[in-house]
Protein backbone atom coordinates (compact mmCIF):
# COMPACT_ATOMS: atom_id res chain seq x y z
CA UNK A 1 19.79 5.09 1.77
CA UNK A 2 21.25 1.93 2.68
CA UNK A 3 23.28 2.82 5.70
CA UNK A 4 23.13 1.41 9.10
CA UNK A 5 22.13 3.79 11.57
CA UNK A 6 21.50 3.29 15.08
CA UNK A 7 17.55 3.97 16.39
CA UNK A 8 16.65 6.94 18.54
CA UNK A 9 14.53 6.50 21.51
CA UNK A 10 11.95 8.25 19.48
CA UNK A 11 12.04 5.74 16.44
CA UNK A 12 12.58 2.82 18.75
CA UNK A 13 9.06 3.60 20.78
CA UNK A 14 7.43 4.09 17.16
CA UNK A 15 8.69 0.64 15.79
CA UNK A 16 7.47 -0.80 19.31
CA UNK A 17 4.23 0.56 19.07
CA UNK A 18 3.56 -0.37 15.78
CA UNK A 19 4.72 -3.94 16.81
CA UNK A 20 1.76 -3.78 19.44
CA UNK A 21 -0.32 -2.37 17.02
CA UNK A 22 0.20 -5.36 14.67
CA UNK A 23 -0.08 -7.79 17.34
CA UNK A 24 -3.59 -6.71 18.58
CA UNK A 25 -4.91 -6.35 14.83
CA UNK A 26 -3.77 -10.00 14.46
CA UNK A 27 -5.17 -10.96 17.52
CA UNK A 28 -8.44 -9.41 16.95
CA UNK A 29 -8.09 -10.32 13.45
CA UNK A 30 -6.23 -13.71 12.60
CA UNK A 31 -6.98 -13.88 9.42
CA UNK A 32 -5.93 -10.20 8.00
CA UNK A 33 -3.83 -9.69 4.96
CA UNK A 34 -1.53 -6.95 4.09
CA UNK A 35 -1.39 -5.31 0.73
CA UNK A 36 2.06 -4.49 -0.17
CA UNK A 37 3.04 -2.12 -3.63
CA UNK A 38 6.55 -3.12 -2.76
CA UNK A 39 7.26 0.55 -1.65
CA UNK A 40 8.95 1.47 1.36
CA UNK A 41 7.04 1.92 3.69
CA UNK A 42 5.21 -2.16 2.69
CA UNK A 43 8.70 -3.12 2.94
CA UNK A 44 8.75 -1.56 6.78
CA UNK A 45 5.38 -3.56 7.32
CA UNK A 46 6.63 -6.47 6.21
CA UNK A 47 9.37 -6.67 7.94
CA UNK A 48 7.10 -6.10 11.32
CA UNK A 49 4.56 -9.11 10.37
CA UNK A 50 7.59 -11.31 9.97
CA UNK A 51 8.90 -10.71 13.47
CA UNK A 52 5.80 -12.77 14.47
CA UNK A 53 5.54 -16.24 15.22
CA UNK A 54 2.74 -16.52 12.66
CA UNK A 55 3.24 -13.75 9.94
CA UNK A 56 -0.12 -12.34 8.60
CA UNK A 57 -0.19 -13.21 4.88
CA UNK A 58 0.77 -10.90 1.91
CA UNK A 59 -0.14 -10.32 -1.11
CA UNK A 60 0.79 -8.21 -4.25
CA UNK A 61 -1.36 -6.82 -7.04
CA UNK A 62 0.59 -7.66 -10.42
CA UNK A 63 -1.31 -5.60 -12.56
CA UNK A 64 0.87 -6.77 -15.80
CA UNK A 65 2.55 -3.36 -16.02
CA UNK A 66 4.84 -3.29 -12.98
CA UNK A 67 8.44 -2.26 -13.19
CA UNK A 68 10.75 -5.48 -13.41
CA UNK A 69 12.28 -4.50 -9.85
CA UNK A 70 8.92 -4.59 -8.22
CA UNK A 71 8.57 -8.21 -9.59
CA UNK A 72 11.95 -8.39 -8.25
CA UNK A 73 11.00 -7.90 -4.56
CA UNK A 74 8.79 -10.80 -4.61
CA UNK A 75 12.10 -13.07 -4.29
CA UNK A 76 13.43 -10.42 -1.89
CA UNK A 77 11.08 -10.87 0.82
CA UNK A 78 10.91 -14.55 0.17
CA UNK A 79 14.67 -15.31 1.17
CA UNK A 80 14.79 -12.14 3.96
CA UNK A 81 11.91 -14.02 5.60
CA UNK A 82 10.87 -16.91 4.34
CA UNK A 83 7.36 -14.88 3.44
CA UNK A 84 5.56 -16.39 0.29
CA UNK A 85 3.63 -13.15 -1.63
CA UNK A 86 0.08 -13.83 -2.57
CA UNK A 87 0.26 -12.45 -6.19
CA UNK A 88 -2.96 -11.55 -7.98
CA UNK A 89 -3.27 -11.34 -11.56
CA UNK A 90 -6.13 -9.63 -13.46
CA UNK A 91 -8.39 -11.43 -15.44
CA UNK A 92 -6.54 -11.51 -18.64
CA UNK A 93 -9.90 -11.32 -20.71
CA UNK A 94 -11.42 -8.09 -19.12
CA UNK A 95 -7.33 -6.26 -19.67
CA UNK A 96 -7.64 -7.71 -23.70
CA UNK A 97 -11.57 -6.05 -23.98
CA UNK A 98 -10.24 -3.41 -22.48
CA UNK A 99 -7.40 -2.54 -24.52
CA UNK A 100 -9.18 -3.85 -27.92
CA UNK A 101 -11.80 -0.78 -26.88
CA UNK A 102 -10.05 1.74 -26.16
CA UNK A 103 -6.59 1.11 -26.74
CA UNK A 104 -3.16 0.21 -25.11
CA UNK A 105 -2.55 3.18 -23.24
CA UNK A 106 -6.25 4.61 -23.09
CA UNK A 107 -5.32 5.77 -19.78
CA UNK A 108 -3.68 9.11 -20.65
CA UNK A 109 -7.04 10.40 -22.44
CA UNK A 110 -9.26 10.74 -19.39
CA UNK A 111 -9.26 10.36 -15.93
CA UNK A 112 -12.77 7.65 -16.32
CA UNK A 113 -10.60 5.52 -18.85
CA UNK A 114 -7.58 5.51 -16.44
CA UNK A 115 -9.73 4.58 -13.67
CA UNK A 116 -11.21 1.94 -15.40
CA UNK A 117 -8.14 0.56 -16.18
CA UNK A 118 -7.21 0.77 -12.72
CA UNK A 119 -10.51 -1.54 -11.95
CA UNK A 120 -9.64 -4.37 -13.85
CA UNK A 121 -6.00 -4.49 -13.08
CA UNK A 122 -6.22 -3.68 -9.57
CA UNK A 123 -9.95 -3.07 -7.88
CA UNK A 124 -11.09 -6.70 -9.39
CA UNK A 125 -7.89 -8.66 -8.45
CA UNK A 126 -8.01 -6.76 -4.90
CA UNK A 127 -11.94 -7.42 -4.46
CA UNK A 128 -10.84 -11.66 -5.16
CA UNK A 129 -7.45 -11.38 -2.41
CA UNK A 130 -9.96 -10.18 -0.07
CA UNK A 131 -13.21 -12.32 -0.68
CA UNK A 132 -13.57 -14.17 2.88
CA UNK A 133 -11.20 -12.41 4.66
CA UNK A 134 -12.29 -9.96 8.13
CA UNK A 135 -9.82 -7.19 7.48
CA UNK A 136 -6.84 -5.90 5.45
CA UNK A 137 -3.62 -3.82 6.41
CA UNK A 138 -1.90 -0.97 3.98
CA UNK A 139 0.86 1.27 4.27
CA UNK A 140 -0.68 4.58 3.18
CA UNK A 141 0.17 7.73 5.09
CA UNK A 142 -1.51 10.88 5.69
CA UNK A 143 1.21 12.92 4.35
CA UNK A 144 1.46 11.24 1.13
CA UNK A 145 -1.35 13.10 -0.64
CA UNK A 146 -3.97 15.65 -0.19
CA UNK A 147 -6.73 12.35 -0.45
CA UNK A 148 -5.19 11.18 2.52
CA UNK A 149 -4.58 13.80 4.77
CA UNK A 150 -7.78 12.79 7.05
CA UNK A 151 -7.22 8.92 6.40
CA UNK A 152 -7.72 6.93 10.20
CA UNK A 153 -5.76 4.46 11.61
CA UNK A 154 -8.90 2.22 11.44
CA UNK A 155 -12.17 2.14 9.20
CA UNK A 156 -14.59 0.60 8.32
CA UNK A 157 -14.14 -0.23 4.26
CA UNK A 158 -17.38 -0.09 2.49
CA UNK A 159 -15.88 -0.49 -0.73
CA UNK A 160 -14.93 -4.14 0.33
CA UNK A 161 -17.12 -5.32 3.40
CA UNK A 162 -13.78 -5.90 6.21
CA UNK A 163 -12.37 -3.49 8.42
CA UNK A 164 -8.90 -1.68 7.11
CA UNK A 165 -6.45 -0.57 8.87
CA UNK A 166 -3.71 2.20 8.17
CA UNK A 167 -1.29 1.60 11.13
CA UNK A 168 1.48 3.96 9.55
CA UNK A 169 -1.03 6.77 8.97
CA UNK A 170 0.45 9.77 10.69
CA UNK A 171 3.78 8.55 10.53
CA UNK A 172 6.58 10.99 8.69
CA UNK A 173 8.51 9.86 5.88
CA UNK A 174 11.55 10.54 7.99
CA UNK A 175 10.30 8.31 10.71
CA UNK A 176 9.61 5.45 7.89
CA UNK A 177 12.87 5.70 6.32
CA UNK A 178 14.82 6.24 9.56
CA UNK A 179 13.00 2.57 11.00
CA UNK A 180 14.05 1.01 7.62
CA UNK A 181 17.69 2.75 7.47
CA UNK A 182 18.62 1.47 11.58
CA UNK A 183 16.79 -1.83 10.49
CA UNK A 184 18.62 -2.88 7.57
CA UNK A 185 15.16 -3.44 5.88
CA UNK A 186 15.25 -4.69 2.22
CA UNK A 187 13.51 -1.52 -0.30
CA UNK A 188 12.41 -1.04 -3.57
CA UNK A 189 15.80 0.06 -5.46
CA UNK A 190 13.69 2.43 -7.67
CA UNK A 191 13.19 4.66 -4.34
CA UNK A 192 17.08 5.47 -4.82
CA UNK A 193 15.84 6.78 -8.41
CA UNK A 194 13.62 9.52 -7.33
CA UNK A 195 10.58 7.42 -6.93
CA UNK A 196 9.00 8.45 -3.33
CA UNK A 197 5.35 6.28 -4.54
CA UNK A 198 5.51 3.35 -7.16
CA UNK A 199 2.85 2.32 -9.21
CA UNK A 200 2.50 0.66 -12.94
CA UNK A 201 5.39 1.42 -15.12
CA UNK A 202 3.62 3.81 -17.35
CA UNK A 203 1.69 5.51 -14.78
CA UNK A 204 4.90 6.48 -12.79
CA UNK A 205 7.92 8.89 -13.08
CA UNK A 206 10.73 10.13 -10.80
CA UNK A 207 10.20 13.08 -9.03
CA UNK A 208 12.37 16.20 -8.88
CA UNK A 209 13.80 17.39 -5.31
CA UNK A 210 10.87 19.77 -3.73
CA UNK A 211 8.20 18.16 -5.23
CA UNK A 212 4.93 16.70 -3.93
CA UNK A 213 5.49 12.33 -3.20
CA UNK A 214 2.92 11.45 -5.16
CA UNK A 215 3.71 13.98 -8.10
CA UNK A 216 4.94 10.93 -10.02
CA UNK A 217 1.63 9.04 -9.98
CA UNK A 218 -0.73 9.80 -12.96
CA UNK A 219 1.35 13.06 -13.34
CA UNK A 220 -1.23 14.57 -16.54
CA UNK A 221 -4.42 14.57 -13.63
CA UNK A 222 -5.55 16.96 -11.24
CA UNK A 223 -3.92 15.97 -7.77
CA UNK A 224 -7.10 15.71 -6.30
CA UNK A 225 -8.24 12.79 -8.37
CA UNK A 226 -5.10 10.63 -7.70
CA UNK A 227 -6.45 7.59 -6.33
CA UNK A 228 -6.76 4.21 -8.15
CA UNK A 229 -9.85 2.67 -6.45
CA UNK A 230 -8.15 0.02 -3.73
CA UNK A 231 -8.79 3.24 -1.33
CA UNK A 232 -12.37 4.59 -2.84
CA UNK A 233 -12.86 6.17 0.68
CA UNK A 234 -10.31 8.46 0.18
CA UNK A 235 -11.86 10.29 -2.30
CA UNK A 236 -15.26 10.45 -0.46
CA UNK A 237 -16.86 12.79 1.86
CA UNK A 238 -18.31 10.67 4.33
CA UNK A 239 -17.63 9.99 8.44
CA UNK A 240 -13.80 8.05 8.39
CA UNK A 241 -14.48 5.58 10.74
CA UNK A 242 -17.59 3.24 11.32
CA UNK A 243 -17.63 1.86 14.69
CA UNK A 244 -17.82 -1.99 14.80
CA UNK A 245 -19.02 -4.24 17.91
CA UNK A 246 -16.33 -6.62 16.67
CA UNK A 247 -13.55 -4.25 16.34
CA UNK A 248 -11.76 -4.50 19.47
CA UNK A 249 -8.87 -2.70 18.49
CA UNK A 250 -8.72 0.84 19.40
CA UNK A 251 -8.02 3.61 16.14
CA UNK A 252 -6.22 5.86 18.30
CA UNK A 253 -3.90 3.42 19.91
């Protein structure tokens, strides 16, 4: 997956437009962050905020279970572009009362414990990277998973209190990797492994040719229930999109 290829007209107007769409979230919103997993389509978004002459800033949950080459990345977009990662830790007494509870790997016995684990290595950590902040950027996709096949390019995040936005949300995998491919843009060598969606080390497997992207993410649940918390709205049945007098940046641009 590592091969120069040269961009279509197709993929060149997509990279463009997501370059404008960066641009007026930045504008709009100066002080926005994006969340990056490390996967590839992060990567892709990464790479756009660095073309800037003022990257947005980035940051990285560490929930103390990643895979080494996630870690890894870290250094990777530091010397590509001179980007420092934000990386958030959880709050290592909340993972010990956790674990002392209910055990190391309490996550396989029910979808609640899983999720709570989720919460303290991820929603908590998220919930402090985003205290004081107007907005937040992520890579997720509507094709990615049955939660997401209504997510907006903009909405308003109760969850958190700031605006998100989704700017890659009805983008193809093709169209991601074929941007990244023409681009030379760094990616997570565990995507050349069989893993389309990357997560904690024990929560993720490879995935066998056919299957669904996000098969290897808490594989023993119910696809339905596949989210971690970061994108609670996902999961709920509620309007997509709250308008905001202060949003000035269009969700169908």
């Amino acid at each position: 997956m590592s091969e120069n290829l040269p961009i279509s007209d197709a993929l060149s107007h997509r990279w463009s437009d997501l370059l404008d769409r960066l641009d007026d979230i930045a504008t709009t919103y100066p002080d926005a962050l994006l969340a990056s997993s490390m996967g590839v389509e992060d990567s892709l978004l990464i790479h756009a905020v660095a073309q800037r002459a003022r990257p947005l800033g980035v940051f990285m949950l560490d929930t103390g279970r990643l895979h080494a080459e996630t870690l890894a990345m870290v250094d990777v977009v530091r010397q590509r572009y001179g980007i420092e990662v934000r990386v958030m830790h959880p709050d290592p007494a909340a993972v010990q009362a956790h674990v002392t509870a209910h055990g190391e790997f309490a996550f396989y016995e029910s979808v609640a414990l899983r999720k709570e684990c989720c919460g303290i290595r991820k929603v908590e950590p998220l919930r402090r990277a985003l205290a004081g902040h107007a907005a937040w950027i992520t890579g997720q996709r509507r094709e990615q998973s049955v939660t997401r096949t209504e997510l907006p390019e903009s909405q308003w995040d109760d969850t958190f209190g700031l605006q998100k936005f989704n700017p890659l949300a009805d983008w193809s995998s093709a169209e991601v990797w074929g941007v990244v491919r023409a681009l030379s843009v760094p990616y997570h060598p565990l995507h050349d492994r069989g893993y389309p969606s990357i997560g904690c080390e024990p929560c993720t497997r490879a995935v066998r040719p056919g299957e669904d992207p996000r098969a290897g993410r808490w594989w023993w649940e119910q696809r339905d229930s596949r989210e971690c918390g970061l994108h609670a709205a996902n999961l709920i049945d509620r309007p997509r999109v709250r308008p905001r007098a202060a949003d000035a940046v269009s969700s169908d641009s």
